[in-house]
PDB file of N, CA and C in Angstrom:
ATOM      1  N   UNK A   1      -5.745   2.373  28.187  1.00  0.00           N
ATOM      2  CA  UNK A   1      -5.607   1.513  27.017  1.00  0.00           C
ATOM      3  C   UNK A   1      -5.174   2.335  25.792  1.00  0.00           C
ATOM      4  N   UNK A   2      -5.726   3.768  25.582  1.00  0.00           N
ATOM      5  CA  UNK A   2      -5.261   4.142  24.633  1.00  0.00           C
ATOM      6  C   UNK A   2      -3.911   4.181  24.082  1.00  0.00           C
ATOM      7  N   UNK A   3      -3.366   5.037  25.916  1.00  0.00           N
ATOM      8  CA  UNK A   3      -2.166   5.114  26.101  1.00  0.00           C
ATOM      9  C   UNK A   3      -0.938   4.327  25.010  1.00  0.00           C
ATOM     10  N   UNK A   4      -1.383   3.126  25.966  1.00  0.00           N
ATOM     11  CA  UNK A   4      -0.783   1.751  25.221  1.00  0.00           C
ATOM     12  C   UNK A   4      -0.840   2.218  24.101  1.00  0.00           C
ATOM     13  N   UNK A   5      -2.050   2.061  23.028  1.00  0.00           N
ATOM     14  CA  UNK A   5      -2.223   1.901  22.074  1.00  0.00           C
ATOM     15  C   UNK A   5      -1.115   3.093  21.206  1.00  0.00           C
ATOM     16  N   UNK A   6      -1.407   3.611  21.404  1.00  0.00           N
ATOM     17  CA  UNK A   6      -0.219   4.832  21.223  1.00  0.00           C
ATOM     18  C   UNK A   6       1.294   4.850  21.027  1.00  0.00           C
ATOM     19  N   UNK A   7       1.253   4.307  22.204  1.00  0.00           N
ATOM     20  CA  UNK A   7       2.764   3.953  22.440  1.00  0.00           C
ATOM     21  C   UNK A   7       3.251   3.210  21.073  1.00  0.00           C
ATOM     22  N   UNK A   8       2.169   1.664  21.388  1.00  0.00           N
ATOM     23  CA  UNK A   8       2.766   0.661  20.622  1.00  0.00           C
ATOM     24  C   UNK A   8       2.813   1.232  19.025  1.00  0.00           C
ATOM     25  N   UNK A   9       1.717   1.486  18.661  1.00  0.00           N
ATOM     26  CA  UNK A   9       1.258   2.132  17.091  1.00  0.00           C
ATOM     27  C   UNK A   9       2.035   2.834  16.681  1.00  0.00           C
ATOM     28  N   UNK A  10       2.115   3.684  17.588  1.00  0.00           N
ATOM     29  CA  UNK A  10       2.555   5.301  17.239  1.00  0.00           C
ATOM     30  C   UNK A  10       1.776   6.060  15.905  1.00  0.00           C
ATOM     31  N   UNK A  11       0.746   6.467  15.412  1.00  0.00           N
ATOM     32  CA  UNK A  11      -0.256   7.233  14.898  1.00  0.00           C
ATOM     33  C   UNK A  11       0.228   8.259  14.072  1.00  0.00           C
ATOM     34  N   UNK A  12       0.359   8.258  12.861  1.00  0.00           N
ATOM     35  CA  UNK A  12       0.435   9.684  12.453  1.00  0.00           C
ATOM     36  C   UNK A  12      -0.396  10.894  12.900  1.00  0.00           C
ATOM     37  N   UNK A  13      -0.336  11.665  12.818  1.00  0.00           N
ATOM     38  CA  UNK A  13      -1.276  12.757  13.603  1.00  0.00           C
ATOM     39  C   UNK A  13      -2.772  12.850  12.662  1.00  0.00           C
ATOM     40  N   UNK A  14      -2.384  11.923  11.657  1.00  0.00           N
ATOM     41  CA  UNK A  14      -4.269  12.458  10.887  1.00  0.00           C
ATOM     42  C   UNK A  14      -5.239  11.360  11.369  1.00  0.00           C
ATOM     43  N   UNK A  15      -4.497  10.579  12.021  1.00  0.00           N
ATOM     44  CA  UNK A  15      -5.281   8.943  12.945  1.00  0.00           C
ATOM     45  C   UNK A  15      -5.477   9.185  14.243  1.00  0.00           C
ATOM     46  N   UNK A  16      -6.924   8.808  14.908  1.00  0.00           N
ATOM     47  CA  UNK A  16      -7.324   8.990  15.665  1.00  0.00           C
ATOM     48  C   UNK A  16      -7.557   7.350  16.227  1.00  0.00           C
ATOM     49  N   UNK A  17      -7.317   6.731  17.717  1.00  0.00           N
ATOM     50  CA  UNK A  17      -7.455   5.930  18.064  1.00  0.00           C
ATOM     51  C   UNK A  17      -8.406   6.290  19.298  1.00  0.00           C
ATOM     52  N   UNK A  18      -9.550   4.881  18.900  1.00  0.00           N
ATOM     53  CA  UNK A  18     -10.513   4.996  20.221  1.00  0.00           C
ATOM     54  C   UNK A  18     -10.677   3.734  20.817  1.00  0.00           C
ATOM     55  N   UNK A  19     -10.793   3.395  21.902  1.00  0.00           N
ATOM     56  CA  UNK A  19     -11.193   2.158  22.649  1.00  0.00           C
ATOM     57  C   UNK A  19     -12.673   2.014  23.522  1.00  0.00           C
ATOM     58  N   UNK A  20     -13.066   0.834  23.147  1.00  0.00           N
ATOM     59  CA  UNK A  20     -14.605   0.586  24.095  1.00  0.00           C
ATOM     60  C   UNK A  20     -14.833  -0.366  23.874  1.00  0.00           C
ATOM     61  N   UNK A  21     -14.980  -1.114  25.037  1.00  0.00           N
ATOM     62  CA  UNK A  21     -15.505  -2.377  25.468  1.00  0.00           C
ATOM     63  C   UNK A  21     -14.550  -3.489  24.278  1.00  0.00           C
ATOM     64  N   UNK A  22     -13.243  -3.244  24.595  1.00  0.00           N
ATOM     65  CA  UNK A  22     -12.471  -4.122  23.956  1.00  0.00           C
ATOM     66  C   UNK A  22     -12.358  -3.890  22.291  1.00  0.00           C
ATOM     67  N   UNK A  23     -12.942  -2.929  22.006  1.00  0.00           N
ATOM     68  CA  UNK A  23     -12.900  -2.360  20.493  1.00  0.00           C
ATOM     69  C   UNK A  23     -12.283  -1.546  19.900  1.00  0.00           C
ATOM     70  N   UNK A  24     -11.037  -1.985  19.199  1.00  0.00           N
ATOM     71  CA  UNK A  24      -9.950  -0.365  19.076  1.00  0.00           C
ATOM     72  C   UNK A  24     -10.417   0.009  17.602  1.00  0.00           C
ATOM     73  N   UNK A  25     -10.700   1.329  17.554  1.00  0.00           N
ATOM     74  CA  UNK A  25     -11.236   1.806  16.209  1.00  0.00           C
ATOM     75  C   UNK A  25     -10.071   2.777  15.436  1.00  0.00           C
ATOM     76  N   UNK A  26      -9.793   2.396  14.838  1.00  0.00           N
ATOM     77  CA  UNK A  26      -8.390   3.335  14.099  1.00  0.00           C
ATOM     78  C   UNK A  26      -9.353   3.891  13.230  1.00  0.00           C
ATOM     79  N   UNK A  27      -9.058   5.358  12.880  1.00  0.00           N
ATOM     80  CA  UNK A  27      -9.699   6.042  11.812  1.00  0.00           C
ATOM     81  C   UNK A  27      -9.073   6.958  11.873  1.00  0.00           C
ATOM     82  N   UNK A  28      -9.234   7.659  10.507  1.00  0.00           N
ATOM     83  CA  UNK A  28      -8.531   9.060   9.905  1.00  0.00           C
ATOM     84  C   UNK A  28      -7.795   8.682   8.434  1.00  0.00           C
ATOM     85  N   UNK A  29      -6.568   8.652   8.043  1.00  0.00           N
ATOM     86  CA  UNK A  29      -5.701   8.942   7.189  1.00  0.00           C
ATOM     87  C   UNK A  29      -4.595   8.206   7.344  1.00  0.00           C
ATOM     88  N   UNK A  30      -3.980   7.419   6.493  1.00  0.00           N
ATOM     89  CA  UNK A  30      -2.250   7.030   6.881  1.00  0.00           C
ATOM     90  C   UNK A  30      -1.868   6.498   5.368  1.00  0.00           C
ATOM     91  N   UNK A  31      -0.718   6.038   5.391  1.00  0.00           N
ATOM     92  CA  UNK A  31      -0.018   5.075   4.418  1.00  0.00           C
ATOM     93  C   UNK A  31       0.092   4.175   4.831  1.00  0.00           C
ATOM     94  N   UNK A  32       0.610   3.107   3.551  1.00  0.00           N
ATOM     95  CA  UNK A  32       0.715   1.937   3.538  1.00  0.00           C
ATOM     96  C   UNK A  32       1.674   1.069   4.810  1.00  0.00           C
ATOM     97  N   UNK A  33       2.691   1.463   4.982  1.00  0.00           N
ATOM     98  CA  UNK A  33       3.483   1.587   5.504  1.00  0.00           C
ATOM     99  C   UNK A  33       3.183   1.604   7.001  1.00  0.00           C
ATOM    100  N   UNK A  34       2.598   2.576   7.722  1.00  0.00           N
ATOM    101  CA  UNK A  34       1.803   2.153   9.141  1.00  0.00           C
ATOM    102  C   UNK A  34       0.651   1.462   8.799  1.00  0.00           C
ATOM    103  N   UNK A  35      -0.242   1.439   7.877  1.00  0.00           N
ATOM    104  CA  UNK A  35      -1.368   0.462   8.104  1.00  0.00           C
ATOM    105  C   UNK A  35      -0.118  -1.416   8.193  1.00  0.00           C
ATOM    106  N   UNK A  36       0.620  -1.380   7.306  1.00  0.00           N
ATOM    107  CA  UNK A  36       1.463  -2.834   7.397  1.00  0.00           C
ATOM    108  C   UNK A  36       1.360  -2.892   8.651  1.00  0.00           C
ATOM    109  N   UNK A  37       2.114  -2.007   9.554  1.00  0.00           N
ATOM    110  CA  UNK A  37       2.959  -1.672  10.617  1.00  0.00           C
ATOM    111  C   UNK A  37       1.755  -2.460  11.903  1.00  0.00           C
ATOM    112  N   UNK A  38       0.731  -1.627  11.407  1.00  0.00           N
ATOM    113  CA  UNK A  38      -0.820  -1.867  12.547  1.00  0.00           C
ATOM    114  C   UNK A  38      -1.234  -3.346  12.536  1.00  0.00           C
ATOM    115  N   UNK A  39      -1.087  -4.132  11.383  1.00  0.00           N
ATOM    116  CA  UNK A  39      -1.906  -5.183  11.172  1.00  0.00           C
ATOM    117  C   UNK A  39      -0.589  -5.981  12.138  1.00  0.00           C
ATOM    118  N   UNK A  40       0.402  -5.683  12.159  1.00  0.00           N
ATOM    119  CA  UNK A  40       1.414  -7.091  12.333  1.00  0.00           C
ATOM    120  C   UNK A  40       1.744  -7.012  14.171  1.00  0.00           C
ATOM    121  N   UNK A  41       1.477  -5.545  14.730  1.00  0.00           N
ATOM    122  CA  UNK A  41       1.866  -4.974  15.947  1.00  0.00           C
ATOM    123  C   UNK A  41       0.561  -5.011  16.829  1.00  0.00           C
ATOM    124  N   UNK A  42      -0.840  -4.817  16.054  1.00  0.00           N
ATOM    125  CA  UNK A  42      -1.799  -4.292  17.157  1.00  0.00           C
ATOM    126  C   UNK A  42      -2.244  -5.304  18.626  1.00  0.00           C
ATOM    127  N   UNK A  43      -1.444  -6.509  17.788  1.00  0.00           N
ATOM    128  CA  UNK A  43      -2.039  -7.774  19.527  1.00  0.00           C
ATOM    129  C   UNK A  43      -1.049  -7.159  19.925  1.00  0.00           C
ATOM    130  N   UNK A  44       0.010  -6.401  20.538  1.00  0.00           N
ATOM    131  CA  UNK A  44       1.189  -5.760  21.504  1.00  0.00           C
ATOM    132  C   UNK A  44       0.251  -4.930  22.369  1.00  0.00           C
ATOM    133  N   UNK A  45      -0.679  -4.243  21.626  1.00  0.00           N
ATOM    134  CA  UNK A  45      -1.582  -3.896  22.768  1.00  0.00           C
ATOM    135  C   UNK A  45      -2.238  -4.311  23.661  1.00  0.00           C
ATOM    136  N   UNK A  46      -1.815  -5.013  24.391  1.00  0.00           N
ATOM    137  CA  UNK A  46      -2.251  -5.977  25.333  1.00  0.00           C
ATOM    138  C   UNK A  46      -3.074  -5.856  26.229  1.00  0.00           C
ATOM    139  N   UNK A  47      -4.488  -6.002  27.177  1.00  0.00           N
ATOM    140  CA  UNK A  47      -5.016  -5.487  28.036  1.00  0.00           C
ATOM    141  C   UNK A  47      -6.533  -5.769  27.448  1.00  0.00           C
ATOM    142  N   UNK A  48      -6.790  -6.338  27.025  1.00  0.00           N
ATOM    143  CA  UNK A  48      -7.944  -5.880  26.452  1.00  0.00           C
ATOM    144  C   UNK A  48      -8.833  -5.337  25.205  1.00  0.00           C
ATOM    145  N   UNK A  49      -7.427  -6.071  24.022  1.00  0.00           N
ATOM    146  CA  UNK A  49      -8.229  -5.710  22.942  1.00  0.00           C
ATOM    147  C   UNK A  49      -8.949  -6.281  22.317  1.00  0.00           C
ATOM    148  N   UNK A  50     -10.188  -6.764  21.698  1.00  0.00           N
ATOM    149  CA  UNK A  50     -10.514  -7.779  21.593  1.00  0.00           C
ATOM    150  C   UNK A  50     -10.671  -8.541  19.769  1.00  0.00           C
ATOM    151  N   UNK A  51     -10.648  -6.628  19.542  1.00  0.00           N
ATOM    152  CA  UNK A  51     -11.506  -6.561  18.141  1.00  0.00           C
ATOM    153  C   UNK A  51     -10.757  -5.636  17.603  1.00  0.00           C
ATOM    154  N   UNK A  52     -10.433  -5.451  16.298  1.00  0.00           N
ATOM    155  CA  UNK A  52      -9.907  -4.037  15.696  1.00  0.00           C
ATOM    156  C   UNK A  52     -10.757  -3.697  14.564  1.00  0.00           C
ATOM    157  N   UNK A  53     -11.058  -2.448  14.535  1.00  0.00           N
ATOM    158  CA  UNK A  53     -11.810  -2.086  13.290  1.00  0.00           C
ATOM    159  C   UNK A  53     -11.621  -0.387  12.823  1.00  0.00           C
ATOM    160  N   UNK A  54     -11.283  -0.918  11.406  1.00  0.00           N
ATOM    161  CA  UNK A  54     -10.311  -0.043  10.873  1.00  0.00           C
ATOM    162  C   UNK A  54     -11.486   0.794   9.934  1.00  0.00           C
ATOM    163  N   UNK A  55     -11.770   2.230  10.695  1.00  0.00           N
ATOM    164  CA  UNK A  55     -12.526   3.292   9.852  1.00  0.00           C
ATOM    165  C   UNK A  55     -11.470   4.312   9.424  1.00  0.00           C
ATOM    166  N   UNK A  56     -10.089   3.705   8.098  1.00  0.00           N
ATOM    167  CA  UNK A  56      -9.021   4.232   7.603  1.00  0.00           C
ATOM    168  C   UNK A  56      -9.411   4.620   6.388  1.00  0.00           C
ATOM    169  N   UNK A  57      -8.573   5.921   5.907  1.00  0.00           N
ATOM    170  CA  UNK A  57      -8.362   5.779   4.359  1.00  0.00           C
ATOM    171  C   UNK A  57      -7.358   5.848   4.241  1.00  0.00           C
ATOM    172  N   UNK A  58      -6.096   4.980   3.108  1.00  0.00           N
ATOM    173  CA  UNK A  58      -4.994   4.489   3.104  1.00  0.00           C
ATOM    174  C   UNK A  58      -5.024   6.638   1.984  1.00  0.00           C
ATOM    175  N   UNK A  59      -3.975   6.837   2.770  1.00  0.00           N
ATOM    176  CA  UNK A  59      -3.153   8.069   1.590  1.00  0.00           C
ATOM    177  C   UNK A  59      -2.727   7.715   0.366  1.00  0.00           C
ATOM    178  N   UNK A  60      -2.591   8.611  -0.553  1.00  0.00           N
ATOM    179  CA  UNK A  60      -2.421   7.927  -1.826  1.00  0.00           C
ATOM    180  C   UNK A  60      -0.350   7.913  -1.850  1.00  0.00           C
ATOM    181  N   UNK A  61      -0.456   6.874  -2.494  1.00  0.00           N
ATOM    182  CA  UNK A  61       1.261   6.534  -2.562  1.00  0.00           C
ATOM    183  C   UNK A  61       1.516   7.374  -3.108  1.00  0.00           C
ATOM    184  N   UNK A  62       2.653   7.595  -2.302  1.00  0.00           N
ATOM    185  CA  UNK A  62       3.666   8.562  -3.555  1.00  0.00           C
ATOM    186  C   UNK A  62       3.936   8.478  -4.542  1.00  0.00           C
ATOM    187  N   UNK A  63       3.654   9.303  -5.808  1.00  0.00           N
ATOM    188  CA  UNK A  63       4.273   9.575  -7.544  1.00  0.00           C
ATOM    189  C   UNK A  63       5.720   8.963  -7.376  1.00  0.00           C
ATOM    190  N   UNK A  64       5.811   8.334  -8.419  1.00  0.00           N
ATOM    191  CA  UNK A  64       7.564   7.497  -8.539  1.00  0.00           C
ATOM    192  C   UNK A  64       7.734   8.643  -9.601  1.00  0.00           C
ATOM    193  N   UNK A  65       8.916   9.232  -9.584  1.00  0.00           N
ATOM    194  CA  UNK A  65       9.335   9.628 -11.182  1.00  0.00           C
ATOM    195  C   UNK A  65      10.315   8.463 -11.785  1.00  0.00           C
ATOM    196  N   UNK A  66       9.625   8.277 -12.613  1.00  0.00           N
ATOM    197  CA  UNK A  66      10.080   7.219 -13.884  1.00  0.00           C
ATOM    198  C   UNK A  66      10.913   7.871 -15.318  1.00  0.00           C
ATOM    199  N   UNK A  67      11.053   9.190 -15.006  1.00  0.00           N
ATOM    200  CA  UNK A  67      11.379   9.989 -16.256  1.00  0.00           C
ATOM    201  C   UNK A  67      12.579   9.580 -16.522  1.00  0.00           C
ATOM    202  N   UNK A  68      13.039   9.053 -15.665  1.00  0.00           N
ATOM    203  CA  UNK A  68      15.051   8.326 -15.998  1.00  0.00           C
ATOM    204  C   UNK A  68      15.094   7.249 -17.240  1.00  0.00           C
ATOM    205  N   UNK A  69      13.511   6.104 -17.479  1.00  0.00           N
ATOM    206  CA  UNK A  69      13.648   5.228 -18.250  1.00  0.00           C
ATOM    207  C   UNK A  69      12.867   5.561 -19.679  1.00  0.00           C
ATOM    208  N   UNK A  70      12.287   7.089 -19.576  1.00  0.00           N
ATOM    209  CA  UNK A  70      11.615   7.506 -21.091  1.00  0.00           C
ATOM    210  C   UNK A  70      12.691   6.906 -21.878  1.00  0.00           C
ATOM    211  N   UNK A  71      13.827   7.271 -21.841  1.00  0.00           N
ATOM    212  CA  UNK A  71      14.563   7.640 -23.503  1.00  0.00           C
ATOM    213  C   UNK A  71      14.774   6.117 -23.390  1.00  0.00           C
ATOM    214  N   UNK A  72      15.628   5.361 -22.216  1.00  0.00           N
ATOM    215  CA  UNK A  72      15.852   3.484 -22.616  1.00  0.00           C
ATOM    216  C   UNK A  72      14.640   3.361 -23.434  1.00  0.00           C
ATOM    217  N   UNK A  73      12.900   3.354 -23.095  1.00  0.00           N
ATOM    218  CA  UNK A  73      11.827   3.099 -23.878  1.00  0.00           C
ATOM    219  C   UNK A  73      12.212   3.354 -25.729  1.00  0.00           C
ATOM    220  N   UNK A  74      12.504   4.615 -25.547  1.00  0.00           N
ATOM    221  CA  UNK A  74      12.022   4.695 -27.145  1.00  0.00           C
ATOM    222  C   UNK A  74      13.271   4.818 -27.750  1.00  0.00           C
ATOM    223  N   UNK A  75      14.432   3.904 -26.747  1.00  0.00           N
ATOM    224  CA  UNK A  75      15.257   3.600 -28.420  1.00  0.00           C
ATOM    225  C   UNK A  75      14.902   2.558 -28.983  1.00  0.00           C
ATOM    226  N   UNK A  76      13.771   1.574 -28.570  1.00  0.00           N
ATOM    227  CA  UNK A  76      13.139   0.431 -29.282  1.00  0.00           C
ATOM    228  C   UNK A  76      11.974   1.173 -30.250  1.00  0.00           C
ATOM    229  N   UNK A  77      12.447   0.520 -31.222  1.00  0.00           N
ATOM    230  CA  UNK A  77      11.223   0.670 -32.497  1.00  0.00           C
ATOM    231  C   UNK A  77       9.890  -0.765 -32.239  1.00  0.00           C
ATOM    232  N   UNK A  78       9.373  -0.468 -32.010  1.00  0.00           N
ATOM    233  CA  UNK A  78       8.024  -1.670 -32.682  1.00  0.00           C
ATOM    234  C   UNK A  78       6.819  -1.432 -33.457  1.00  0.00           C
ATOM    235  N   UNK A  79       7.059  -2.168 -34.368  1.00  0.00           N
ATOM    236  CA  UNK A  79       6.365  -1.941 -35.778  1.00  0.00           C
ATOM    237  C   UNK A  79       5.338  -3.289 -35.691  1.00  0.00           C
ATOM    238  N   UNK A  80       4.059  -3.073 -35.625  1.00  0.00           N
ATOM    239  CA  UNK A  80       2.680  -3.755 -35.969  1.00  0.00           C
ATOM    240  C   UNK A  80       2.540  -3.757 -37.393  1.00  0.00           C
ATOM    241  N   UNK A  81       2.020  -4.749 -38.005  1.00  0.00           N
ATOM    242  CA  UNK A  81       1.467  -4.941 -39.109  1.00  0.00           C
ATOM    243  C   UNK A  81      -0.071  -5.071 -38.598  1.00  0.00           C
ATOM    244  N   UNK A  82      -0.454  -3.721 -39.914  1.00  0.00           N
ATOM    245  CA  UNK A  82      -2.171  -4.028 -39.384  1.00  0.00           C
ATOM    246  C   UNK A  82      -2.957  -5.549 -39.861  1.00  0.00           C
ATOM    247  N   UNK A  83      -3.517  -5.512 -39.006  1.00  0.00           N
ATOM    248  CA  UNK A  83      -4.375  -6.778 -39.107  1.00  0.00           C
ATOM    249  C   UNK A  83      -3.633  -8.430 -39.175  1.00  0.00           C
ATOM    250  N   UNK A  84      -2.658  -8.088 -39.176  1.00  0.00           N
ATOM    251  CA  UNK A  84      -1.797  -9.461 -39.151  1.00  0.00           C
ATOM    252  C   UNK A  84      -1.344  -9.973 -37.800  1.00  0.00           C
ATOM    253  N   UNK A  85      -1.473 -10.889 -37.463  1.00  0.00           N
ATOM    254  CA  UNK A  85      -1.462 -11.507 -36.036  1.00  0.00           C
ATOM    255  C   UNK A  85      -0.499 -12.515 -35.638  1.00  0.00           C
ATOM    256  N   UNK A  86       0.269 -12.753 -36.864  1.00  0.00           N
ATOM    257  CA  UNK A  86       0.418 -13.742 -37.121  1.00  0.00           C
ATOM    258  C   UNK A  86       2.408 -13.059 -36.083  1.00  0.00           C
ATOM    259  N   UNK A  87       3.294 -13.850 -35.854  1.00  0.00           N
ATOM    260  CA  UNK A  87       4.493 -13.926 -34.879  1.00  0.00           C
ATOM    261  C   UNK A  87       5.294 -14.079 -36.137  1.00  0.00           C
ATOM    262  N   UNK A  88       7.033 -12.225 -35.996  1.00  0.00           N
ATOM    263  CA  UNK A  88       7.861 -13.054 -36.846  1.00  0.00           C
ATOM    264  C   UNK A  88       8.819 -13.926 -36.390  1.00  0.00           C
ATOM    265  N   UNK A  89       9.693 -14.021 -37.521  1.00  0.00           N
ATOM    266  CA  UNK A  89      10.909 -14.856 -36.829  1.00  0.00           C
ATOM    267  C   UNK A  89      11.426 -14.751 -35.663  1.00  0.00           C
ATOM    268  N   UNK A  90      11.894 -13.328 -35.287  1.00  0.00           N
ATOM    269  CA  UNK A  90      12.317 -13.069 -34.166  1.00  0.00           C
ATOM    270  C   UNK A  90      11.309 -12.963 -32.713  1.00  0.00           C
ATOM    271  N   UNK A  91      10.384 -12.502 -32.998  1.00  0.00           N
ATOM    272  CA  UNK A  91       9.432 -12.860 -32.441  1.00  0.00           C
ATOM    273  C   UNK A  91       9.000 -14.347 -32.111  1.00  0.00           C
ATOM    274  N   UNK A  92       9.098 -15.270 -32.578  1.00  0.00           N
ATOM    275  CA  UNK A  92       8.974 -16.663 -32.353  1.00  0.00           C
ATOM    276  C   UNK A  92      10.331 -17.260 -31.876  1.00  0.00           C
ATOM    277  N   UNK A  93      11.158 -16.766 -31.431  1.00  0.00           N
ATOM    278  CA  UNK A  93      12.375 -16.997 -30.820  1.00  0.00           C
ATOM    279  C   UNK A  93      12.639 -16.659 -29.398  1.00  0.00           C
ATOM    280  N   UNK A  94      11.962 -15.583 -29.322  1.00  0.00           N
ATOM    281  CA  UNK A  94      11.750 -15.441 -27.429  1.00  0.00           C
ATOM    282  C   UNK A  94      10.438 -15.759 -26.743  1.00  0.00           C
ATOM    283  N   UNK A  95       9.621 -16.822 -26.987  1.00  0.00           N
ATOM    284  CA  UNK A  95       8.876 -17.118 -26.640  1.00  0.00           C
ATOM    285  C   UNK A  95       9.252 -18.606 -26.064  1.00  0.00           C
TER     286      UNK A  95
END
């Protein structure tokens, strides 16, 4: 059964798959990306699975660099008036 399980999954190497009495236990480490992969594939394991239970910790996503849209950001000026709440003209135009 593992076999299978293997096959079908395919595991990053920090995931460990176990089977008993119809109970597949995924645990270790992965991304988002194979956990998707697990939830939509694991009935392919066919034979006997009955139950899945996931002792995972999802990896942390990868850092995006965003540094391309700093400067678009701050060619906008926005200016608060303290304590005033109140919407200006232009401001009451895209709403």
């Amino acid at each position: 059964m593992i076999k299978r399980a293997v096959e079908v999954l395919d595991p990053p190497a920090s995931v460990t798959l176990r089977f008993q009495s119809g109970l597949l236990t995924i645990s270790g480490k992965a991304d988002e990306n194979w956990i998707n992969k697990v939830n939509s594939d694991y009935h392919k394991v066919w034979g006997g699975v009955k139950t899945l239970r996931w002792d995972l910790t999802q990896a942390a996503p990868p850092k995006r660099d965003l540094s391309w849209i700093i400067s678009d950001i701050e060619a906008y000026n926005f200016i608060f008036e303290f304590n005033d709440v109140r919407m200006n003209e232009v401001q009451k135009k895209t709403i």
